[in-house]
Protein backbone atom coordinates (compact mmCIF):
# COMPACT_ATOMS: atom_id res chain seq x y z
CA UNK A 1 133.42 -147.44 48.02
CA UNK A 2 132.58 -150.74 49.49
CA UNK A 3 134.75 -153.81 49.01
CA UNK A 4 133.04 -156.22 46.42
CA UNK A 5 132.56 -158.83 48.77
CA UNK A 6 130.13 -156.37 50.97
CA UNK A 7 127.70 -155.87 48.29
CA UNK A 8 124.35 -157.88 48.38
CA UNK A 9 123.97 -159.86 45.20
CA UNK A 10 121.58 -157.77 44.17
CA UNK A 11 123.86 -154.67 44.03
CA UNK A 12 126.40 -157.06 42.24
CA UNK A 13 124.11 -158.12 39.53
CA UNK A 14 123.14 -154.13 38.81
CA UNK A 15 126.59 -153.12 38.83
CA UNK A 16 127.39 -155.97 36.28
CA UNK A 17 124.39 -154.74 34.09
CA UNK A 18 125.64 -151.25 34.43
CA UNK A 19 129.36 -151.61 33.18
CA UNK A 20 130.03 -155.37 32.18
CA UNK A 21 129.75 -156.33 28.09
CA UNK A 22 129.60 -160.17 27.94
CA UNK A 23 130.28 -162.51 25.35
CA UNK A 24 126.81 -163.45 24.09
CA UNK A 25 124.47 -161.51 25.82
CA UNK A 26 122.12 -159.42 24.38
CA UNK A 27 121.51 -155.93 26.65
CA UNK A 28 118.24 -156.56 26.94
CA UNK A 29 119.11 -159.89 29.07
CA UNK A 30 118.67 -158.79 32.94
CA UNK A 31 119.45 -162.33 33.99
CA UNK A 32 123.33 -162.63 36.26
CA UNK A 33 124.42 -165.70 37.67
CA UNK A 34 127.59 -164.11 40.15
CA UNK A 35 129.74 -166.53 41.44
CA UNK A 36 131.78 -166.35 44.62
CA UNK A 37 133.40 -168.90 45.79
CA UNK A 38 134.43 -173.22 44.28
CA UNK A 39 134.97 -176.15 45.61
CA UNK A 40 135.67 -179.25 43.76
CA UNK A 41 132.96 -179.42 41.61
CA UNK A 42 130.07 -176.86 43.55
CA UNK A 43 130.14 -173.43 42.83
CA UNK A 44 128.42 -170.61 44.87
CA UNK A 45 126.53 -167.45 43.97
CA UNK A 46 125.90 -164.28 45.79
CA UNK A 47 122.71 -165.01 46.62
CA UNK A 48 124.25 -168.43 48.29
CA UNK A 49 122.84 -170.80 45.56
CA UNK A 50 125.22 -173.92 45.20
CA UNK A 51 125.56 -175.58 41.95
CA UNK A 52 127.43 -178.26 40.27
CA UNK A 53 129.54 -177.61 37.40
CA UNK A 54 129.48 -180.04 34.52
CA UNK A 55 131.34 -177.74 32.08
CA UNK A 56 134.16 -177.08 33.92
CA UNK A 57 133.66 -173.40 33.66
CA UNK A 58 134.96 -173.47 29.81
CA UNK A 59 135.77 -177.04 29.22
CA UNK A 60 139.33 -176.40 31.73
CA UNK A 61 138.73 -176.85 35.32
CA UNK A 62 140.42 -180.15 35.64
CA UNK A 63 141.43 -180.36 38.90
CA UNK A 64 138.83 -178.50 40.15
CA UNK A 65 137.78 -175.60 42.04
CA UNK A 66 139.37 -173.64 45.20
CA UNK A 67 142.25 -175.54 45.27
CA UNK A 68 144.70 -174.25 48.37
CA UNK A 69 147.72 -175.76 47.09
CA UNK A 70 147.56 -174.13 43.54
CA UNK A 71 146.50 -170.92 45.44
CA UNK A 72 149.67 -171.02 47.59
CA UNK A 73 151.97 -171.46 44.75
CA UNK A 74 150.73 -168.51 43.31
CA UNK A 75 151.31 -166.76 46.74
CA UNK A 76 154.81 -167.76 46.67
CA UNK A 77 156.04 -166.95 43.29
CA UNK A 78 154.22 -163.54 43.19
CA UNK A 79 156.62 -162.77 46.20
CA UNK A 80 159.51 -163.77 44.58
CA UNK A 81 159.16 -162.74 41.03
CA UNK A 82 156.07 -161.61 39.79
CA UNK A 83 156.68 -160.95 36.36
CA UNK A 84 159.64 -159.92 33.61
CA UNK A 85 159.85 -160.40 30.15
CA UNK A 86 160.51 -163.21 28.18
CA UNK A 87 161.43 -161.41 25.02
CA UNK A 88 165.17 -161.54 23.39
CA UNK A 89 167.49 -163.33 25.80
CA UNK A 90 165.56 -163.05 28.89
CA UNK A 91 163.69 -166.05 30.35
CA UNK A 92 162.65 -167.15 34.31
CA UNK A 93 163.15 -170.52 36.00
CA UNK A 94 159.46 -170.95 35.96
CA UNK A 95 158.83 -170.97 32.51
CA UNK A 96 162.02 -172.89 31.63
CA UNK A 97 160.88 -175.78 33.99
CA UNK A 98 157.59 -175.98 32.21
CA UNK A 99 158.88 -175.71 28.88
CA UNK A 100 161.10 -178.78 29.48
CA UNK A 101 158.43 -180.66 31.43
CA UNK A 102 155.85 -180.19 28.11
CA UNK A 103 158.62 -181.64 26.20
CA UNK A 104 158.16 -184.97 28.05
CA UNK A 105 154.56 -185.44 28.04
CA UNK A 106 154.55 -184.25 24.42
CA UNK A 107 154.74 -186.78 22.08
CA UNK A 108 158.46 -186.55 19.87
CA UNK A 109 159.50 -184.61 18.27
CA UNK A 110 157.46 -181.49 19.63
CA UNK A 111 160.07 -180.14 22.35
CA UNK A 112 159.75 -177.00 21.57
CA UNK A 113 157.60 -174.43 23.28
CA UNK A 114 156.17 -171.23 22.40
CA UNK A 115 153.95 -169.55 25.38
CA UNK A 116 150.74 -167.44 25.43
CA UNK A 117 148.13 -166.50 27.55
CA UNK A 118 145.21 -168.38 26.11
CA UNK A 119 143.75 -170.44 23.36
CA UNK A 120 143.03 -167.77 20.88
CA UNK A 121 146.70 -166.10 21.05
CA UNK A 122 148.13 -169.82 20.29
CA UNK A 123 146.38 -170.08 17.17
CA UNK A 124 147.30 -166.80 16.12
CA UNK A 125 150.86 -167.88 16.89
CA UNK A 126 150.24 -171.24 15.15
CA UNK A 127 149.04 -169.87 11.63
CA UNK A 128 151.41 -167.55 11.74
CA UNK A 129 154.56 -170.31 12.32
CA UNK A 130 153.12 -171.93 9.37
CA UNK A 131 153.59 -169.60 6.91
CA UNK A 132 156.82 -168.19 8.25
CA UNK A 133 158.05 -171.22 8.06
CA UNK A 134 157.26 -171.92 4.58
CA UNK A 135 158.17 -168.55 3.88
CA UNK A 136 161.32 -168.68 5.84
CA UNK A 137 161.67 -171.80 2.91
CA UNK A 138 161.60 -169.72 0.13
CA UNK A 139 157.97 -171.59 0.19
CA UNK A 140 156.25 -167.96 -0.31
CA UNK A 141 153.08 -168.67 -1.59
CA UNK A 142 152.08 -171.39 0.74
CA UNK A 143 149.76 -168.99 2.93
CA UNK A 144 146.22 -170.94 2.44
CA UNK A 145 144.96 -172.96 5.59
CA UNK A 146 142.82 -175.76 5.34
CA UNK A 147 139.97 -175.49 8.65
CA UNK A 148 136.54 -177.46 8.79
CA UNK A 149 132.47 -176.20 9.02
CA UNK A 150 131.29 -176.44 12.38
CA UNK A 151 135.41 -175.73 13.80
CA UNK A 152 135.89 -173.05 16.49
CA UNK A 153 139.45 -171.74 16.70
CA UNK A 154 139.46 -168.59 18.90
CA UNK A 155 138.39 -165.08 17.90
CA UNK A 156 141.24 -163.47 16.50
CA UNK A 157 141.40 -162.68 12.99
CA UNK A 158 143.68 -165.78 11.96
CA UNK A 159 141.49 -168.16 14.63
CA UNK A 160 138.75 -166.72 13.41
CA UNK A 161 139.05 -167.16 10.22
CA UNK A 162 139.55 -170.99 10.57
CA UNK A 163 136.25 -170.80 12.50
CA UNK A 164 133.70 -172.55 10.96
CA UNK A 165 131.21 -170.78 12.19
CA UNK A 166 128.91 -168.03 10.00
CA UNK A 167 128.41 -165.95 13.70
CA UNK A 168 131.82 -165.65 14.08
CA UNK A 169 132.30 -163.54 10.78
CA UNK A 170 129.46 -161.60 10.13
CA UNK A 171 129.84 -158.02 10.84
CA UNK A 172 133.43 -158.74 11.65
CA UNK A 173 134.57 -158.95 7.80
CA UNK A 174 136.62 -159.19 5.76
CA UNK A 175 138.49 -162.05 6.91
CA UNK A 176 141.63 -163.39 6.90
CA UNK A 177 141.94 -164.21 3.18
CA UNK A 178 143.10 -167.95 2.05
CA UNK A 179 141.18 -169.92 3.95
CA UNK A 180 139.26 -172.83 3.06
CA UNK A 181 136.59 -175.27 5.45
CA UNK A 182 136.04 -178.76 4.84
CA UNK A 183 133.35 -181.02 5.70
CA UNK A 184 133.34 -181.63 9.39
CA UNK A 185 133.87 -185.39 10.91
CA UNK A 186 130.41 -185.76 11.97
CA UNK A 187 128.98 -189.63 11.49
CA UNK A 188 125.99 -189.12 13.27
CA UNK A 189 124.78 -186.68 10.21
CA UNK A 190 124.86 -189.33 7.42
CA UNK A 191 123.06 -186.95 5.11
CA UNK A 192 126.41 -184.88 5.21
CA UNK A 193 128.07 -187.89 3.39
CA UNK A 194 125.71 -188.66 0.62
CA UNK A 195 123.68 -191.66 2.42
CA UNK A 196 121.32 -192.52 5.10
CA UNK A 197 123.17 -195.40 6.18
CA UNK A 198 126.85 -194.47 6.07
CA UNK A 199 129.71 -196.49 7.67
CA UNK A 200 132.84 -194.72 9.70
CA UNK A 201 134.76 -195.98 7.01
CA UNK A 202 132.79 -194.19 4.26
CA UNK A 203 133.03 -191.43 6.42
CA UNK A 204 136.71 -191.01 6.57
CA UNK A 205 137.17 -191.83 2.58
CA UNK A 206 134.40 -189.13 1.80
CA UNK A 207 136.42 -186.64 3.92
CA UNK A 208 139.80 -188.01 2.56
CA UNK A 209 138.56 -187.79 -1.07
CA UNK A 210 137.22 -184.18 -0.08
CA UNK A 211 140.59 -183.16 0.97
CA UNK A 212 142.79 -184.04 -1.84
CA UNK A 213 140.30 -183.13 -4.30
CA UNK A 214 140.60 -179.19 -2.48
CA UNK A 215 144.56 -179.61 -2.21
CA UNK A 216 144.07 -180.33 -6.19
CA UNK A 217 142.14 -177.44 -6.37
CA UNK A 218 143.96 -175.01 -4.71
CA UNK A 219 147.21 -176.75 -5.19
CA UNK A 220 149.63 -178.03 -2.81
CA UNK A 221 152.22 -175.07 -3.28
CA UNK A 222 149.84 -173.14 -2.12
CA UNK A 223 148.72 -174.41 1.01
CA UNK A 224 150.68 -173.62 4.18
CA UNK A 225 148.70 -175.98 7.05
CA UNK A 226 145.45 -177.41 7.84
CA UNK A 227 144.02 -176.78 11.70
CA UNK A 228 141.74 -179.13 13.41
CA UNK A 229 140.26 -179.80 16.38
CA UNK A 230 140.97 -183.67 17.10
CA UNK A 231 137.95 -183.64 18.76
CA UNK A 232 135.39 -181.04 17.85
CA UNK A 233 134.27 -179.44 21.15
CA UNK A 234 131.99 -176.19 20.30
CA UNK A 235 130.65 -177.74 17.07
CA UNK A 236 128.87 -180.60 19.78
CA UNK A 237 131.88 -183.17 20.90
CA UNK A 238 132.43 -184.25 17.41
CA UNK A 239 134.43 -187.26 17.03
CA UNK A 240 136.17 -188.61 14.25
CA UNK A 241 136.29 -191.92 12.76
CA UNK A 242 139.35 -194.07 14.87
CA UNK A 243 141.66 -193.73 10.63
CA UNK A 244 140.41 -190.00 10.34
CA UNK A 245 143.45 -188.58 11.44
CA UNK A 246 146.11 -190.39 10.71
CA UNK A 247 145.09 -191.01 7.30
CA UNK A 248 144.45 -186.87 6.93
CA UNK A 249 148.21 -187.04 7.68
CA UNK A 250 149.75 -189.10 5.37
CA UNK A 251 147.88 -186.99 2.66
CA UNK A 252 149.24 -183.56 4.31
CA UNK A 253 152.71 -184.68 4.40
CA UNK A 254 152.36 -186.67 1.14
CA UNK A 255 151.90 -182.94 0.24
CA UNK A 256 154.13 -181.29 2.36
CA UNK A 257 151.58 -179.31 4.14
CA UNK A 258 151.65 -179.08 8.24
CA UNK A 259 149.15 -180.42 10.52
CA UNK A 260 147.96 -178.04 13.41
CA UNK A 261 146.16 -179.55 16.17
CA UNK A 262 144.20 -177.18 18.36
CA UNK A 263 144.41 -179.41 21.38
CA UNK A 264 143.18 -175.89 23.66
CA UNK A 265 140.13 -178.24 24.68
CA UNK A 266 141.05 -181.77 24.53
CA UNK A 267 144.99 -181.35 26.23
CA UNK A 268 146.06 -182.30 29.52
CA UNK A 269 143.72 -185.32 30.28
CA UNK A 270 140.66 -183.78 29.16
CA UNK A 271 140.44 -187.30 26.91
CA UNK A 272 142.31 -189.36 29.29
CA UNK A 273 145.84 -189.06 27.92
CA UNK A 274 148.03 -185.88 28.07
CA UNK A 275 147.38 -184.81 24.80
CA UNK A 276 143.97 -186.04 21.87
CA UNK A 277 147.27 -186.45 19.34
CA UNK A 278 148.12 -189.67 21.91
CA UNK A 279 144.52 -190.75 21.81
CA UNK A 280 144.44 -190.99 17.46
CA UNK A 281 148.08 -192.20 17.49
CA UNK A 282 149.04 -189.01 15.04
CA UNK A 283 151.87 -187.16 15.74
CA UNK A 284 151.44 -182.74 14.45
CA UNK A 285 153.76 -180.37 13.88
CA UNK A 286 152.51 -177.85 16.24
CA UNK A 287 150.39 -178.90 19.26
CA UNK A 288 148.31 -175.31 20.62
CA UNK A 289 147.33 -175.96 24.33
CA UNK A 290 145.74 -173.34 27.18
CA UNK A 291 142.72 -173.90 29.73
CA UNK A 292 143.71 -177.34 31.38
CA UNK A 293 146.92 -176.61 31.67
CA UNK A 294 146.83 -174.67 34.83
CA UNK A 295 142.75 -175.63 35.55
CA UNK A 296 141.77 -171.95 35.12
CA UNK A 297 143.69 -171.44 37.85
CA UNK A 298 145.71 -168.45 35.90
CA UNK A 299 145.44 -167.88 32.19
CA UNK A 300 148.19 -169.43 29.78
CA UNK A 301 148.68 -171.27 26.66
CA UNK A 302 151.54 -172.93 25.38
CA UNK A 303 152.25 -174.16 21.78
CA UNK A 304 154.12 -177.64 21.23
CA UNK A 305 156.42 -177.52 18.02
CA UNK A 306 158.08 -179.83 16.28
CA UNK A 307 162.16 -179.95 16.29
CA UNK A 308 161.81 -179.78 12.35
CA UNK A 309 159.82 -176.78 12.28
CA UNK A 310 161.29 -175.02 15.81
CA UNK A 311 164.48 -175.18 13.79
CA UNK A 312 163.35 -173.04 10.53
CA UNK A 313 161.39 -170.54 12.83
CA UNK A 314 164.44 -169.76 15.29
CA UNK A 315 167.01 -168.74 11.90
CA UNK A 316 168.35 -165.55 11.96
CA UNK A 317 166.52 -162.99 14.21
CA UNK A 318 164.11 -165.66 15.23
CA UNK A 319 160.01 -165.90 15.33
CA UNK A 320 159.11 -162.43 15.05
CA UNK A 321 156.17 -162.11 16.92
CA UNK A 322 155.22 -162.13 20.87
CA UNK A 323 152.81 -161.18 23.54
CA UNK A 324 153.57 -159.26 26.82
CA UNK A 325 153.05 -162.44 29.08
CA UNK A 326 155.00 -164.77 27.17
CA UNK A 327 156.32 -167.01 29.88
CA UNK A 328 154.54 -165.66 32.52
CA UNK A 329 156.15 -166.21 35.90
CA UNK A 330 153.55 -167.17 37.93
CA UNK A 331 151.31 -169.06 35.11
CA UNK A 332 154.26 -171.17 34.85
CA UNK A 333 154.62 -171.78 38.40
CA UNK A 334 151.01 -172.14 38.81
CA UNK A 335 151.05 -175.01 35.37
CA UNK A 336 153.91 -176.78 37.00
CA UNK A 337 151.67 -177.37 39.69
CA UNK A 338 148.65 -178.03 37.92
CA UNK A 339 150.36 -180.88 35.63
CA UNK A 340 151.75 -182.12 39.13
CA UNK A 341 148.19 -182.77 40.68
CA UNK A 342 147.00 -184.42 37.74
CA UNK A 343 149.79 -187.06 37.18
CA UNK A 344 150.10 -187.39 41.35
CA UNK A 345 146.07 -188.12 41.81
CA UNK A 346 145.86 -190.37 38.76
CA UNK A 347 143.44 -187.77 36.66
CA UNK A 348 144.11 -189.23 33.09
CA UNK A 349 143.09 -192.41 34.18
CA UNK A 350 140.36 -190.88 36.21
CA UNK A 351 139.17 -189.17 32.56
CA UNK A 352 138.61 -192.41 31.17
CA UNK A 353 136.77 -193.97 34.52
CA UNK A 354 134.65 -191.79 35.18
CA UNK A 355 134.17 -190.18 31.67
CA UNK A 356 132.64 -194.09 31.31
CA UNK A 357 130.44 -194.02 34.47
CA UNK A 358 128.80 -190.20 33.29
CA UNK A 359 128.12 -192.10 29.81
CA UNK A 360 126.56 -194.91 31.75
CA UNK A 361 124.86 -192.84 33.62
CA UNK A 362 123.28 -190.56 30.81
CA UNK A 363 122.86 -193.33 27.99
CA UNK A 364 120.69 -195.22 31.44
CA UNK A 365 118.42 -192.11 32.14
CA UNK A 366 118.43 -190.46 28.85
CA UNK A 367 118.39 -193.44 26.33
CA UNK A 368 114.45 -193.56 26.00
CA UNK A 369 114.17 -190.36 25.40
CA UNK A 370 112.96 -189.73 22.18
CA UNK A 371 114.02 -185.93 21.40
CA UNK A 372 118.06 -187.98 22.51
CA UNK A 373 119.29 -188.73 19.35
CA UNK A 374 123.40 -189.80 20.40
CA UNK A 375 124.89 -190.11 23.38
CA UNK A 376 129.04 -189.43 22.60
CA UNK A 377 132.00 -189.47 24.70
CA UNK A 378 136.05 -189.57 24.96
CA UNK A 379 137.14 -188.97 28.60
CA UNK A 380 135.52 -186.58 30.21
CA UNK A 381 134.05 -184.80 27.16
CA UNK A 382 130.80 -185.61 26.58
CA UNK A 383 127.53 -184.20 24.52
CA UNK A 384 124.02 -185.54 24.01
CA UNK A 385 122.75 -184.40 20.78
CA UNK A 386 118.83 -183.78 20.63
CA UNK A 387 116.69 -184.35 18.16
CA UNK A 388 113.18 -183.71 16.86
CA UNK A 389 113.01 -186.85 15.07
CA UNK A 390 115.50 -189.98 15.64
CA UNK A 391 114.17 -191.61 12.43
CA UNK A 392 115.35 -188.37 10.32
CA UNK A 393 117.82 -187.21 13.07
CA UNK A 394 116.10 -183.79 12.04
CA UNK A 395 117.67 -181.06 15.12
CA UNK A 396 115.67 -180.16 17.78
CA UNK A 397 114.10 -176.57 17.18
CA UNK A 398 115.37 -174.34 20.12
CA UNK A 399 113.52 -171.63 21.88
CA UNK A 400 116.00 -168.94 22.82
CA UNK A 401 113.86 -168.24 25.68
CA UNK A 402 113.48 -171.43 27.26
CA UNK A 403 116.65 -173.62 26.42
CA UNK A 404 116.90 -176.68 28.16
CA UNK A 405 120.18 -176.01 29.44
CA UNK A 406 118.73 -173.08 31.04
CA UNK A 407 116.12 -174.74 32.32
CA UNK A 408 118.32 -177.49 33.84
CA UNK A 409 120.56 -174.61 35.48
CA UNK A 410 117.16 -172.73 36.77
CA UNK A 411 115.74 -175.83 38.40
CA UNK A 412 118.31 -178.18 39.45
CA UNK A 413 121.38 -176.04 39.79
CA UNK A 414 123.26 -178.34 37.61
CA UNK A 415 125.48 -176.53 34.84
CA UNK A 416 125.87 -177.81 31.24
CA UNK A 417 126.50 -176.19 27.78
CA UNK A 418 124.25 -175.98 24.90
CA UNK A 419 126.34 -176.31 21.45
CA UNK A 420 125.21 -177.32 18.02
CA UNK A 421 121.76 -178.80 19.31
CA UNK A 422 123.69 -180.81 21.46
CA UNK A 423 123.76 -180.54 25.26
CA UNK A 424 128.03 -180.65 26.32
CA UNK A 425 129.45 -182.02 29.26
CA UNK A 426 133.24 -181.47 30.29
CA UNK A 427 133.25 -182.21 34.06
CA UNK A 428 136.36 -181.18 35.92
CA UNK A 429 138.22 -184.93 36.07
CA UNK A 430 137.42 -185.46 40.31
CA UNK A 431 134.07 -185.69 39.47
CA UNK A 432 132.46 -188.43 42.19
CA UNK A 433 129.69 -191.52 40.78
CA UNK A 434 127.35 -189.81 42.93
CA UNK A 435 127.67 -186.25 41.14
CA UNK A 436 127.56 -188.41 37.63
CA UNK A 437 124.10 -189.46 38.71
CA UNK A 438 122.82 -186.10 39.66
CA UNK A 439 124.04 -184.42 36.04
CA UNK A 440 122.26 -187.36 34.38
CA UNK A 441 119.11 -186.86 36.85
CA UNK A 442 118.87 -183.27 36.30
CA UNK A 443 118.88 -183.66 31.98
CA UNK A 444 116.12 -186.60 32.71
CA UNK A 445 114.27 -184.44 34.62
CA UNK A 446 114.21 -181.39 32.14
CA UNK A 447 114.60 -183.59 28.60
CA UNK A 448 111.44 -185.66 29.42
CA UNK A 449 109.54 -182.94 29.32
CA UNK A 450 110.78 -181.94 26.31
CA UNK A 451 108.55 -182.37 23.27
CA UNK A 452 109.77 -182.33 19.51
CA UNK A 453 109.31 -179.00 18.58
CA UNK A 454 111.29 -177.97 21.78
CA UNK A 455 108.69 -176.71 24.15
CA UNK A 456 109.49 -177.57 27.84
CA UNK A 457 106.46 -178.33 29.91
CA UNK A 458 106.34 -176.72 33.73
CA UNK A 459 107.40 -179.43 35.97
């Protein structure tokens, strides 16, 4: 057989067909988009199309793409220790580095780390500490989690559960019992709150009312944890009233219920700070990280905990649960790196400076619009919710066959996200002004054509 890279793109894209199941994509779909090769923020297919990516593959190529240096450190730890185990006493210099590096950027006390290969593992991991560790308590029947509507946590069966999202559980159930979703921080949907004209402030004491009237419910002995986004990325870039947080806080440990934050999104200057729990001033007992923290590069995921909590897990024979690439060598080495880069070129502050000019940029060429309903950012995540009406803020209807972020790849060859009825943006943090303008250009160009029942006109 051929090598891959011989194959004309059109033998790639039947071979996919023939032997590749994708998340979301129907079998019918012929449609494949192959990449080969990234740079910065371009990408190229195999048929030599270039595009620019304002997603950041999955919301985690901070640094960018094709990156030599990262590359080479890869290179050079594969040839000196490729992998071993971090279970029992074992460990690697890698890892151990990292772990203690985390523990400085990490607001106090988290300086402890637990590692994983990805996002979905650390949640696992993280529902699971919190009921060992009220179990390990004598605390045994606090195993309920508290999770939000419109929350994505991963597609395990605990991370999944917390999902507040019907597609993610049917045909996959039953679920995880003892789990119960609140009303998502959403202030652009008033009518979720019980008014049309509803201020941050009644926002937060509707949700804070909510969540002590469900502790009440279910009672407080009960409940092991609530897990939350601090910003909401696949429910549309949801962000919470500034005293969401840390008043949801003081009513968790008024309770003595732990706070997860699943910071696999919004960590390592994502928001323009190292972690969202900097950004609200609120301080969790676990912290679960992944994607930025190597750029994609390799995966990994690490889990900040608390000394409090570290110190009830590691009793006797310890957390009793782990994954073969706990600690992985090279993702280490490769994260060590990656953190590097991004304090050594300035990226958090580059988050918030450029995160500012894209906003500019869209709320100047997409404020008109009248299917643009809000325009929301923090850093370098960013979403532009549409609309059918702004008066009602009724959702634009979607055709499945002609979405407009679709439409924008198709025709402009710049890449963005469709989530929620909103259009998401997560840049990697080099982004230049000049690509800000072409994203914003390329939504103008596709959104104006865009009437209110969601038809897109031939340009």
């Amino acid at each position: 057989m051929s090598r891959t890279a011989d194959r004309t793109a059109d033998q790639l894209a039947a071979l996919d067909r023939a032997h590749i199941i994708h998340p979301y994509l129907p079998g019918s779909a012929t449609e494949r988009v192959v990449m080969t090769e990234g740079a910065g923020c371009r990408l190229t297919d195999s048929e030599g199309r270039s595009y620019l990516d304002a997603t950041g593959g999955l919301w985690l190529a901070q640094v960018g793409h094709g990156r030599e240096d990262l590359a080479d450190v890869a290179h050079e730890q594969m040839k000196k220790l490729e992998y071993f185990t971090s279970f029992w006493e074992f460990s690697n210099d890698r890892a151990i580095e990292l772990a203690a590096r985390l523990a400085e950027l990490a607001p106090d006390p988290l300086n402890h780390v637990y590692f994983t290969s990805g996002g979905s593992e650390g949640n696992e991991a993280a529902i699971k500490m919190a009921r060992y560790y009220h179990h390990r308590r004598g605390d045994t029947d606090r195993t309920w989690i508290l999770a939000r509507d419109k929350a994505y946590h991963g597609i395990g069966y605990g991370g999944g559960s917390a999902t507040g999202f019907p597609l993610y559980h049917e045909g996959f159930a039953p679920m995880m019992p003892h789990v119960s979703h609140l009303t998502p921080p959403w202030p652009y949907r008033t009518d979720l709150y019980g008014g049309e004209a509803v201020s941050p402030q009644e926002v937060t004491d509707f949700l804070i009312r909510e969540l002590e009237e469900r502790i009440a419910e279910i009672g407080a002995k009960n409940i092991a944890a609530m897990i939350g986004e601090p910003i909401m990325g696949v429910g549309g870039m949801l962000v919470p009233p500034a005293d969401y947080w840390p008043r949801v806080r003081e009513v968790l440990d008024r309770h003595g219920i732990l706070l997860i934050f699943d910071e696999v999104v919004t960590a390592y200057g994502r928001v323009g700070e190292w972690f969202a729990a900097q950004y609200f001033g609120v301080t969790p007992d676990i912290i679960v990280t992944a994607k930025g923290i190597t750029s994609g590069y390799v995966p990994l995921g690490a889990l900040m905990v608390a000394d409090q909590v570290a110190e009830v897990l590691l009793r006797d024979h310890g957390f009793p649960m782990g994954y073969t690439y706990n600690g992985h060598p090279v993702a280490t080495a490769v994260a060590l790196a990656n953190l590097d880069v991004i304090e050594k070129e300035g990226l958090l502050g580059r988050a918030k400076t450029i995160g500012a000019t894209l906003h500019g940029e869209l709320q100047s060429q997409l404020g008109d619009l009248p299917i643009v309903g809000e325009i929301r950012s923090v850093g370098m995540m960013l979403a532009v919710e549409l609309v059918a009406d702004r008066a009602t803020r009724a959702p634009l209807p979607l055709n499945p066959d002609r979405m407009p972020h679709d439409v924008i790849r198709r025709e402009t060859g710049v890449i963005v996200r469709d989530s929620a009825h909103s259009l998401v943006l997560s840049p990697p943090l080099i982004m230049t002004e000049a690509e800000t303008k072409e994203v914003a250009s390329a939504l103008r160009g596709v959104l104006e054509r865009t009437d209110a029942s969601g038809e897109i006109r031939e340009a």
